[in-house]
Protein backbone atom coordinates (compact mmCIF):
# COMPACT_ATOMS: atom_id res chain seq x y z
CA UNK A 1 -2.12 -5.23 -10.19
CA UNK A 2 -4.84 -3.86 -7.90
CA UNK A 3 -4.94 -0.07 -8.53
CA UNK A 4 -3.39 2.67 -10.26
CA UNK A 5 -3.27 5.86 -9.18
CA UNK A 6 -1.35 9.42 -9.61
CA UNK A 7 1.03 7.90 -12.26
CA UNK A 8 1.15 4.35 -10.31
CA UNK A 9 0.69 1.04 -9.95
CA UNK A 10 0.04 -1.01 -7.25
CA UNK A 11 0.43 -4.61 -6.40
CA UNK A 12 -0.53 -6.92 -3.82
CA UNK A 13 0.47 -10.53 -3.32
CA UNK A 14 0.98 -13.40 -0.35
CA UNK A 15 1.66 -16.77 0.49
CA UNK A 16 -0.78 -19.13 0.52
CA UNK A 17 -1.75 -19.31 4.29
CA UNK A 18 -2.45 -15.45 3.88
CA UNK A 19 0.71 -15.38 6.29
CA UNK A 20 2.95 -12.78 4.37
CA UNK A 21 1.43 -9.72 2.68
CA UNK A 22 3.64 -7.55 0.18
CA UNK A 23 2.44 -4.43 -1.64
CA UNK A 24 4.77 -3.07 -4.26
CA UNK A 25 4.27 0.01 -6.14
CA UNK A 26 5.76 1.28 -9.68
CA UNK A 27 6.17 4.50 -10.88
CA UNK A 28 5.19 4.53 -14.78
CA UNK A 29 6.86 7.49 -15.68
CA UNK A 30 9.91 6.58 -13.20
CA UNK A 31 10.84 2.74 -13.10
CA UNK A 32 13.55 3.23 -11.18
CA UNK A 33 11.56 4.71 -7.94
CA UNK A 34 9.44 1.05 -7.33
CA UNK A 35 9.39 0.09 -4.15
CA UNK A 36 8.17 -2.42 -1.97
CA UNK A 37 7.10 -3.58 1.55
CA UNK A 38 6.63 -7.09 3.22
CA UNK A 39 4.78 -7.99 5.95
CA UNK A 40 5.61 -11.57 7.91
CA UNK A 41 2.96 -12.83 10.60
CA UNK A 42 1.06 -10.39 12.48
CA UNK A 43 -2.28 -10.50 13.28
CA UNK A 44 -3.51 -9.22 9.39
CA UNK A 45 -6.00 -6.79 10.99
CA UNK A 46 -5.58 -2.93 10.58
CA UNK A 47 -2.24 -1.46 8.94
CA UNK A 48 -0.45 -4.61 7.92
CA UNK A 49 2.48 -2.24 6.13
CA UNK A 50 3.78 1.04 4.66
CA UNK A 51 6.18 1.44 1.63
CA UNK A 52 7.67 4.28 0.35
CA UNK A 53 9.43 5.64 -2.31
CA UNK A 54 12.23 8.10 -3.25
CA UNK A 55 9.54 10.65 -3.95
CA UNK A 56 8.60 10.38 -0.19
CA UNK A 57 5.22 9.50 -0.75
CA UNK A 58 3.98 6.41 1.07
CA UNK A 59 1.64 3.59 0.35
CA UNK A 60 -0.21 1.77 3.07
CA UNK A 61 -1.58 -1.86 3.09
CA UNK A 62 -4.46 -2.12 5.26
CA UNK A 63 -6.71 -5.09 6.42
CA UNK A 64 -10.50 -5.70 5.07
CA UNK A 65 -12.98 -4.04 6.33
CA UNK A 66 -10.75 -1.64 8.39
CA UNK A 67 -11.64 1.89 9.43
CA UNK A 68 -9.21 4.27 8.13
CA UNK A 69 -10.65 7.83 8.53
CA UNK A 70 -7.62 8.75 10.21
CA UNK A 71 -5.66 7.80 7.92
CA UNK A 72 -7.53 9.83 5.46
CA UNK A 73 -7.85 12.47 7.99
CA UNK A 74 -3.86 12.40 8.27
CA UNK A 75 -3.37 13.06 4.46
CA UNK A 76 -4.16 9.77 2.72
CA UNK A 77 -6.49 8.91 -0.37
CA UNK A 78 -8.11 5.33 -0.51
CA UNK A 79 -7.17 4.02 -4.17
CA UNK A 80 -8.64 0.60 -3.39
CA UNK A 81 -10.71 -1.03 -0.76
CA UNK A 82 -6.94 -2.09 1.16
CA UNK A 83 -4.64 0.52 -0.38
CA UNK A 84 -4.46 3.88 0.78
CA UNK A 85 -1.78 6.84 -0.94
CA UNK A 86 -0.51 9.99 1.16
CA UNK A 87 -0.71 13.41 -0.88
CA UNK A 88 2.00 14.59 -0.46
């Protein structure tokens, strides 16, 4: 676990040549609305993957170091240095 924020947590994991990313997130007060995301190869620089969840609200995965004023620009709050949440 790597965050939590509005009600959830949020977890990151990959392989061990940093080749696959995953970011799953858990709703405390709803179990049954986790959801993840995987992301296989790529260049692991800017948004590496988005996950959402039955409550529509998405969770990105985003490389170190990258900008991502437009993503908070567009509606999203940084809940960690590589996890950002929409509002709404």
């Amino acid at each position: 676990m790597v965050a939590e924020a509005n009600g959830k947590k949020h977890f990151l994991g990959q392989d061990e040549e940093g080749r696959t990313a995953c970011l799953a997130v858990y709703p405390v007060d709803n179990p049954a609305g986790w959801h993840s995301s995987c992301s296989v190869g790529g260049t692991g620089r800017g948004e590496i993957l988005k996950t959402s969840g039955p409550d529509q609200k998405a969770s990105v995965l985003v490389s170190d170091g990258f900008d991502t004023k437009d993503l908070e620009a567009s509606g999203f709050t940084k809940v960690h240095a590589n996890i950002l949440v929409s509002d709404g």
